[in-house]
C-alpha atoms as a PDB file:
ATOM      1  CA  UNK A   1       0.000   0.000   0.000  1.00  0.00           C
ATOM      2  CA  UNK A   2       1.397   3.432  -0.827  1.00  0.00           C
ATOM      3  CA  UNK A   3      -0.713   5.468   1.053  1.00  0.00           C
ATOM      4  CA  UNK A   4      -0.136   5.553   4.880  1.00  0.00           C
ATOM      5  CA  UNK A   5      -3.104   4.119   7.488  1.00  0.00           C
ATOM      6  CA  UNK A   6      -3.531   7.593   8.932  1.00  0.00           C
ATOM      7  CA  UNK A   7      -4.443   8.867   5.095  1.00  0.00           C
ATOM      8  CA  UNK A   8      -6.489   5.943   4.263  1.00  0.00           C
ATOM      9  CA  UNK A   9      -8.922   6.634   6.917  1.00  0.00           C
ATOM     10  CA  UNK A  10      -9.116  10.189   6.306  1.00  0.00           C
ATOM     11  CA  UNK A  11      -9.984   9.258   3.084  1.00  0.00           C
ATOM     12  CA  UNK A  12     -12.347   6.637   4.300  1.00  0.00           C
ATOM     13  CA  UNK A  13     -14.361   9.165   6.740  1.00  0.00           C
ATOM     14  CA  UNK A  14     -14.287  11.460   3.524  1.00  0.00           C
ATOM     15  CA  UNK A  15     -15.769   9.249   1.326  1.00  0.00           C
ATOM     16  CA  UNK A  16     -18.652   8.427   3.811  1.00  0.00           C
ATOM     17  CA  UNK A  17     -18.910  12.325   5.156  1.00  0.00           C
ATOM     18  CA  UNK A  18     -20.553  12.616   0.880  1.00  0.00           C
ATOM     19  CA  UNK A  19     -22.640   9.740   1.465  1.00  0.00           C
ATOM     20  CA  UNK A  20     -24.053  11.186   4.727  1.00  0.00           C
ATOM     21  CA  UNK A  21     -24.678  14.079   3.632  1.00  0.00           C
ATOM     22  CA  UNK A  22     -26.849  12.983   0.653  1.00  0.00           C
ATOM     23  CA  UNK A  23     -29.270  11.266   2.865  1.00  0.00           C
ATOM     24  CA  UNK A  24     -32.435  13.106   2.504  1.00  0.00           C
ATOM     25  CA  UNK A  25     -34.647  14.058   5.572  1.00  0.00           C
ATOM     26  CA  UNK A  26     -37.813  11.468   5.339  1.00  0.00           C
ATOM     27  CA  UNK A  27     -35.123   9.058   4.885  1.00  0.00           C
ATOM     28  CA  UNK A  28     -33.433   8.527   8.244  1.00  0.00           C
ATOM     29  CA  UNK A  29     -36.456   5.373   9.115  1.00  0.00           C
ATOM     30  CA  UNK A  30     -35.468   3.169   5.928  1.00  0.00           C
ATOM     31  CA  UNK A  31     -34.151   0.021   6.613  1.00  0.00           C
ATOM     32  CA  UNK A  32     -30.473  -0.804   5.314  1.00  0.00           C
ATOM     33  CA  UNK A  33     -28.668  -3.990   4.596  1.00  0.00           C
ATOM     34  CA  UNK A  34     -27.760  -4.358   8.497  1.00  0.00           C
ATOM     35  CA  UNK A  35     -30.701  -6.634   9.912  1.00  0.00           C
ATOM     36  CA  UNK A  36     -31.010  -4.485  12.836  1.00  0.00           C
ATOM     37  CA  UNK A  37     -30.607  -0.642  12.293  1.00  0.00           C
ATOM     38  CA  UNK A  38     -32.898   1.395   9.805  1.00  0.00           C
ATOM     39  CA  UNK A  39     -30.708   4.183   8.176  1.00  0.00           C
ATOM     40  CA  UNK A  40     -30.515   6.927  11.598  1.00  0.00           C
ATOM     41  CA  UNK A  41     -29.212   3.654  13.969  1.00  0.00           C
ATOM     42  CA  UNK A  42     -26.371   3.052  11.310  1.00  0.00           C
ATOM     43  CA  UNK A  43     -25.003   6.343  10.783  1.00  0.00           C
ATOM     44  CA  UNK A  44     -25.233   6.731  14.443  1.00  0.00           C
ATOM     45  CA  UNK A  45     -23.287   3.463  15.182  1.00  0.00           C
ATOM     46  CA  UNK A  46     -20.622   4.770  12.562  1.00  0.00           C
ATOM     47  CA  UNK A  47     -20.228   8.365  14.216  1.00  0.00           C
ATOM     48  CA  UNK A  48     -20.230   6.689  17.822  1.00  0.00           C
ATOM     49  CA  UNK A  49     -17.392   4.613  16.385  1.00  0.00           C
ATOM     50  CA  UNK A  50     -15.841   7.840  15.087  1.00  0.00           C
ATOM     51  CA  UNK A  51     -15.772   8.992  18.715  1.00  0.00           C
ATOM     52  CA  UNK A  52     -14.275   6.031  20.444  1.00  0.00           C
ATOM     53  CA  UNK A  53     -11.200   6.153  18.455  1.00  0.00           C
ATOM     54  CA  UNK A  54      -9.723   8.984  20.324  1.00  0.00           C
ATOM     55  CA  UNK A  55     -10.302   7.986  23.549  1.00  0.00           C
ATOM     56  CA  UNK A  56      -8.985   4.289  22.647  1.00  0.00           C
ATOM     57  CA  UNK A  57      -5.873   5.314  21.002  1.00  0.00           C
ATOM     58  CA  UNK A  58      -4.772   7.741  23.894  1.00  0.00           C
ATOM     59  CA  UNK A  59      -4.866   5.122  26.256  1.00  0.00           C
ATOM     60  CA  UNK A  60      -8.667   4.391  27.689  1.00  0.00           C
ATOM     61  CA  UNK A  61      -9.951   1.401  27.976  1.00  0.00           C
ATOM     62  CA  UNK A  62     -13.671   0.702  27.198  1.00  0.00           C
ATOM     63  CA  UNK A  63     -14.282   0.477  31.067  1.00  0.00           C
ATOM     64  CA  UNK A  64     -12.973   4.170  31.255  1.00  0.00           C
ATOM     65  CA  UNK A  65     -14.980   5.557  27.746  1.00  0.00           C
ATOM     66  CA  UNK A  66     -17.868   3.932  29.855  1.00  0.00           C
ATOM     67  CA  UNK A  67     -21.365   4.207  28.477  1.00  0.00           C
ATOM     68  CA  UNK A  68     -20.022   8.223  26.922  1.00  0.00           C
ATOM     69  CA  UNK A  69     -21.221   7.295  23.755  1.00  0.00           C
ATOM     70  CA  UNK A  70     -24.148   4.993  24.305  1.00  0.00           C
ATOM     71  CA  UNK A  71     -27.451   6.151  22.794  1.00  0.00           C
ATOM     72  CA  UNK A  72     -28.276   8.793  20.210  1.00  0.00           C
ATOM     73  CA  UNK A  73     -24.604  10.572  19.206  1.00  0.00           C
ATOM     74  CA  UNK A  74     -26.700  12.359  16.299  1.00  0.00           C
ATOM     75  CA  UNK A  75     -28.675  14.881  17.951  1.00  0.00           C
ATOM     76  CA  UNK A  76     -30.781  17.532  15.946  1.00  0.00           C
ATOM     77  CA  UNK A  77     -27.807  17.418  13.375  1.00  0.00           C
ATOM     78  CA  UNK A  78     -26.125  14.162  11.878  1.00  0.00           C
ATOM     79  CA  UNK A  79     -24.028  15.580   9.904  1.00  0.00           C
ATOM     80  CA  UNK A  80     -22.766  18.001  11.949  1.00  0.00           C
ATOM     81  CA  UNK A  81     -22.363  15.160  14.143  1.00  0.00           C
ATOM     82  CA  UNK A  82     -20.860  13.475  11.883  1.00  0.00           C
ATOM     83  CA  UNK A  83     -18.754  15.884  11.593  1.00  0.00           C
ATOM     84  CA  UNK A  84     -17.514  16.296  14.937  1.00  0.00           C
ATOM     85  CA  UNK A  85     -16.867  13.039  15.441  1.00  0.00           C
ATOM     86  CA  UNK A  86     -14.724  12.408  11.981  1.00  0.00           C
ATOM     87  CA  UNK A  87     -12.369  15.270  13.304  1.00  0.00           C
ATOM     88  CA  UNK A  88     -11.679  13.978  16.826  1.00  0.00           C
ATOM     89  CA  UNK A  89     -10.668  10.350  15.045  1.00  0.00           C
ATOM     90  CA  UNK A  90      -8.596  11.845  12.640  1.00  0.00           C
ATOM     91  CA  UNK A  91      -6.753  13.803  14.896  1.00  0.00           C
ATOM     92  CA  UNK A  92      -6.110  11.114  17.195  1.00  0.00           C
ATOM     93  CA  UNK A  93      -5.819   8.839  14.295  1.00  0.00           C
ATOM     94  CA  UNK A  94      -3.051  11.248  12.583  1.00  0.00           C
ATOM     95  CA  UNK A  95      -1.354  11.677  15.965  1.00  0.00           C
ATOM     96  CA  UNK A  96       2.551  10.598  16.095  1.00  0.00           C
ATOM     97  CA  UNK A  97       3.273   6.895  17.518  1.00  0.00           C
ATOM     98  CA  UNK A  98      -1.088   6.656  17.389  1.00  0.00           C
ATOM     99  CA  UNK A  99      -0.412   3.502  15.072  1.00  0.00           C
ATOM    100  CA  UNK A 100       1.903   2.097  17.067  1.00  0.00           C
ATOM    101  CA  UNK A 101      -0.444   2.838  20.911  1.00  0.00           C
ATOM    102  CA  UNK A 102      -1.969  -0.192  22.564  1.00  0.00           C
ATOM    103  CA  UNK A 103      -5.254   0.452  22.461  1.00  0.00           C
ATOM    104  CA  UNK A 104      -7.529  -1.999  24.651  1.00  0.00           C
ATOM    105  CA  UNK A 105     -10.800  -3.207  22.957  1.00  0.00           C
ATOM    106  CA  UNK A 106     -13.025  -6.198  23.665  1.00  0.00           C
ATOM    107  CA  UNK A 107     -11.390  -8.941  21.919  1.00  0.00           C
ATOM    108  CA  UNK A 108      -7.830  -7.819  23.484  1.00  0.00           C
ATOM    109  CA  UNK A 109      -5.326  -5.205  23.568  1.00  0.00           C
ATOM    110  CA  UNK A 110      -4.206  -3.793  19.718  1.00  0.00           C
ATOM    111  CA  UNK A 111      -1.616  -1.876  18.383  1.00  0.00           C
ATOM    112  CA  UNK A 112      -3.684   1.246  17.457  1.00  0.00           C
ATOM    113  CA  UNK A 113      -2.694   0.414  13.493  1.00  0.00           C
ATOM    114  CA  UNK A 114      -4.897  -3.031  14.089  1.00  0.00           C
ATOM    115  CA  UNK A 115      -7.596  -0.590  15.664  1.00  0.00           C
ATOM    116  CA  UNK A 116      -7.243   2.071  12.928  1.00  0.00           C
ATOM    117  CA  UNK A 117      -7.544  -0.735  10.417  1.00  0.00           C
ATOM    118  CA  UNK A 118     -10.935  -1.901  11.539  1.00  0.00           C
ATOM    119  CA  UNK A 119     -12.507   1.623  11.622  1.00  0.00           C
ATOM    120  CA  UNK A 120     -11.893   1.960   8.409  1.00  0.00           C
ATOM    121  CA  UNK A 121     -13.095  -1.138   7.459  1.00  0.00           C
ATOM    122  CA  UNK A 122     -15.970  -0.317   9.641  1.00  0.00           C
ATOM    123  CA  UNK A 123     -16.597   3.565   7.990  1.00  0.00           C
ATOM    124  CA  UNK A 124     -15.963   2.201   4.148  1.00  0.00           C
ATOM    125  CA  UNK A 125     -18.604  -1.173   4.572  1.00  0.00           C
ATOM    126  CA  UNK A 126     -21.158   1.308   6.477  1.00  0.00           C
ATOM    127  CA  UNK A 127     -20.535   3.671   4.230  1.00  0.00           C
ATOM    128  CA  UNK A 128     -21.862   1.709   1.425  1.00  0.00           C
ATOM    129  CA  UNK A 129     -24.603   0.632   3.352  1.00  0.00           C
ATOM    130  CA  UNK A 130     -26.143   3.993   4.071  1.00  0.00           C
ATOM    131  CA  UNK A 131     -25.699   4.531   0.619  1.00  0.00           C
ATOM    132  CA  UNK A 132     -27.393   1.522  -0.818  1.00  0.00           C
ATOM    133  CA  UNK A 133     -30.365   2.461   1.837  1.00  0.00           C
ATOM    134  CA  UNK A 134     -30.559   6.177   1.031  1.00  0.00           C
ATOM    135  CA  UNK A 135     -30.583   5.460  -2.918  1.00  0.00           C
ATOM    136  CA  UNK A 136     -27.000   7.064  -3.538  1.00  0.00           C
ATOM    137  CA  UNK A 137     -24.129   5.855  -5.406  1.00  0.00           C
ATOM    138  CA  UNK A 138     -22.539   2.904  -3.328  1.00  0.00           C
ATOM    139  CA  UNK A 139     -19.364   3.045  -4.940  1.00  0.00           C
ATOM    140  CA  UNK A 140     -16.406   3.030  -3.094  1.00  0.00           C
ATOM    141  CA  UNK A 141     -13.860   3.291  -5.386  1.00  0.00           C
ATOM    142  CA  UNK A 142     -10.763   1.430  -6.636  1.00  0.00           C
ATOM    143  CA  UNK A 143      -8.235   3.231  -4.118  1.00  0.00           C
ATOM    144  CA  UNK A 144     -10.232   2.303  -0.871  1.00  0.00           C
ATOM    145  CA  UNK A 145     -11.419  -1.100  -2.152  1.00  0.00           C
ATOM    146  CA  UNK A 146      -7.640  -2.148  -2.363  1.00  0.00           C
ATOM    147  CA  UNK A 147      -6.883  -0.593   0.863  1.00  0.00           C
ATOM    148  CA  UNK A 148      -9.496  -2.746   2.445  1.00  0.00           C
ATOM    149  CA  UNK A 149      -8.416  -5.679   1.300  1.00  0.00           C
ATOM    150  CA  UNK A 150      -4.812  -4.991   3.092  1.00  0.00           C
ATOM    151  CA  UNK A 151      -6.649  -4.901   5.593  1.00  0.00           C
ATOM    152  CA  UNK A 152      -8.560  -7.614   5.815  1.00  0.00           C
ATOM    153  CA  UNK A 153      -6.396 -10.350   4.480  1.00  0.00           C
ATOM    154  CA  UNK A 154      -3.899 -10.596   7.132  1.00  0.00           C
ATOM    155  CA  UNK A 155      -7.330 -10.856   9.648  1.00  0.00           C
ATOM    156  CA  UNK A 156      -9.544 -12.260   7.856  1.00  0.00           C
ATOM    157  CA  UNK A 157     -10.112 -14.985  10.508  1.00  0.00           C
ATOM    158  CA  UNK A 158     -10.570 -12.785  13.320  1.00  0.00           C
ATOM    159  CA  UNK A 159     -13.227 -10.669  11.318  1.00  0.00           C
ATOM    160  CA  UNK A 160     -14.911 -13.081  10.126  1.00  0.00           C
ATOM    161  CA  UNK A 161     -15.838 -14.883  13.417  1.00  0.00           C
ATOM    162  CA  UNK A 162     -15.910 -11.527  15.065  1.00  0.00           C
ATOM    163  CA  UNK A 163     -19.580 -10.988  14.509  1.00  0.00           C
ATOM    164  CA  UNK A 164     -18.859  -7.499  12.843  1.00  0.00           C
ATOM    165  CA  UNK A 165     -19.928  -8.771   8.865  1.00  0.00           C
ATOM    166  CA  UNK A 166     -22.384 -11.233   7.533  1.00  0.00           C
ATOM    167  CA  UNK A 167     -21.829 -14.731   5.987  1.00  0.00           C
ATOM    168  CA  UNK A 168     -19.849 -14.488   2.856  1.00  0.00           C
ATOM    169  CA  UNK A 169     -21.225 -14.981  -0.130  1.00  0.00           C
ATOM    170  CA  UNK A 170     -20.076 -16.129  -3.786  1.00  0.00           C
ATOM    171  CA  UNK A 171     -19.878 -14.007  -6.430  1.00  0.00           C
ATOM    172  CA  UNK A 172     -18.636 -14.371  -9.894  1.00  0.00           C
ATOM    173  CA  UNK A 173     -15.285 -15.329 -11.130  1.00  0.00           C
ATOM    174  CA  UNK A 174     -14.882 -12.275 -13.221  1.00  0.00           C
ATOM    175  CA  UNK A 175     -16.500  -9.795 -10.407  1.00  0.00           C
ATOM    176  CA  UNK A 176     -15.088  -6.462  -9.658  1.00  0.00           C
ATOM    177  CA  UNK A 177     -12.637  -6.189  -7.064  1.00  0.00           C
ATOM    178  CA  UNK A 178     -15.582  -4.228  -4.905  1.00  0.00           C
ATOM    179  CA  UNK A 179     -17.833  -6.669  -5.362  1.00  0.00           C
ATOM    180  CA  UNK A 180     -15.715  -9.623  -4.158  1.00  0.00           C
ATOM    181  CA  UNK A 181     -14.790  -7.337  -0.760  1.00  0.00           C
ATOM    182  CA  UNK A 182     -18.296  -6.885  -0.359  1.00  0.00           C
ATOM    183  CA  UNK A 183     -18.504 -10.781  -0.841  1.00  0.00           C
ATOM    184  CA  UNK A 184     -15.999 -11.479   1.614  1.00  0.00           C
ATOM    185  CA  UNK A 185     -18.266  -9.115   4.522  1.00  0.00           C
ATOM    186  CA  UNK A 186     -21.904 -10.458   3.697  1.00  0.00           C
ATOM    187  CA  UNK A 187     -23.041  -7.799   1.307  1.00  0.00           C
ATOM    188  CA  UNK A 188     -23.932  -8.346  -2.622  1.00  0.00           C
ATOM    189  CA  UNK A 189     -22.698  -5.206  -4.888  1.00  0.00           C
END
């Protein structure tokens, strides 16, 4: 990869910031392709995620975040909220020796590039999902597809029986490279 982690997920909360702000007002009830959140419960989890990331790379553990960001994160304002919370984790995110922090989370303690790694994993798949539910172009690109798929390869084990992504499913021999990481996480292009 030639781009740097901290850059990648940047990229990957700017590429979902467009997404987010195309969803239209009467559509924050639809459901999306995750079973249990209509389209307001996603982009919350995603911007609740956003805020955990400096607290967890600075040293916190989830017992000291505590229930901070439990409930509605969104407020009057998603996007502004959405906002917010994309500038604390790229900050922290961005900050020197962040990639190389232990940063406690549920399934054990992480080198903060491990942790980076699976938020943008986490901002990129949900990103596509509030786009397929809001009617918007899902694409992610070429750039952030292949920077994905560094990520996930060397874990694919651990997020795959992690809970975090559906069942995979088969696609096509000659299907795009998008479509087969979607493939890998549960999710047909």
């Amino acid at each position: 990869m030639t781009t740097d982690l901290a850059t990648t997920h940047i990229e990957a909360l700017a590429h979902t910031r467009r997404i987010v702000a195309g969803v239209a007002p009467d559509q924050w009830s639809h459901p999306t392709p995750c079973d249990d959140w209509d389209l307001r419960a996603l982009v919350n989890h995603v911007v609740a995620g956003n805020f955990w990331v400096a607290p967890l790379l600075e040293g916190q553990t989830i017992e000291d975040v505590g229930s901070r960001y439990d409930g509605d994160v969104l407020g009057s304002d998603p996007l502004a909220a959405y906002d917010r919370s994309s500038l604390e984790a790229q900050t922290a995110g961005s900050a020197p020796r962040a990639l190389e922090a232990p940063c406690a989370l549920s399934y054990g303690t992480v080198p903060g590039a491990v942790y980076l790694g699976h938020r943008v994993l986490d901002v990129v798949i949900h990103g596509w999902d509030i786009a397929k539910a809001s009617g918007q172009d899902p694409t992610i690109g070429a750039d952030l597809v292949e920077h994905c798929r560094a990520i996930m390869e060397p874990e694919m084990g651990l997020l795959q029986g992690s809970g975090m992504f559906g069942t995979p499913v088969t696609v096509a021999d000659d299907a795009s490279a998008e479509a087969r990481l979607l493939a890998t996480i549960g999710r047909q292009a």
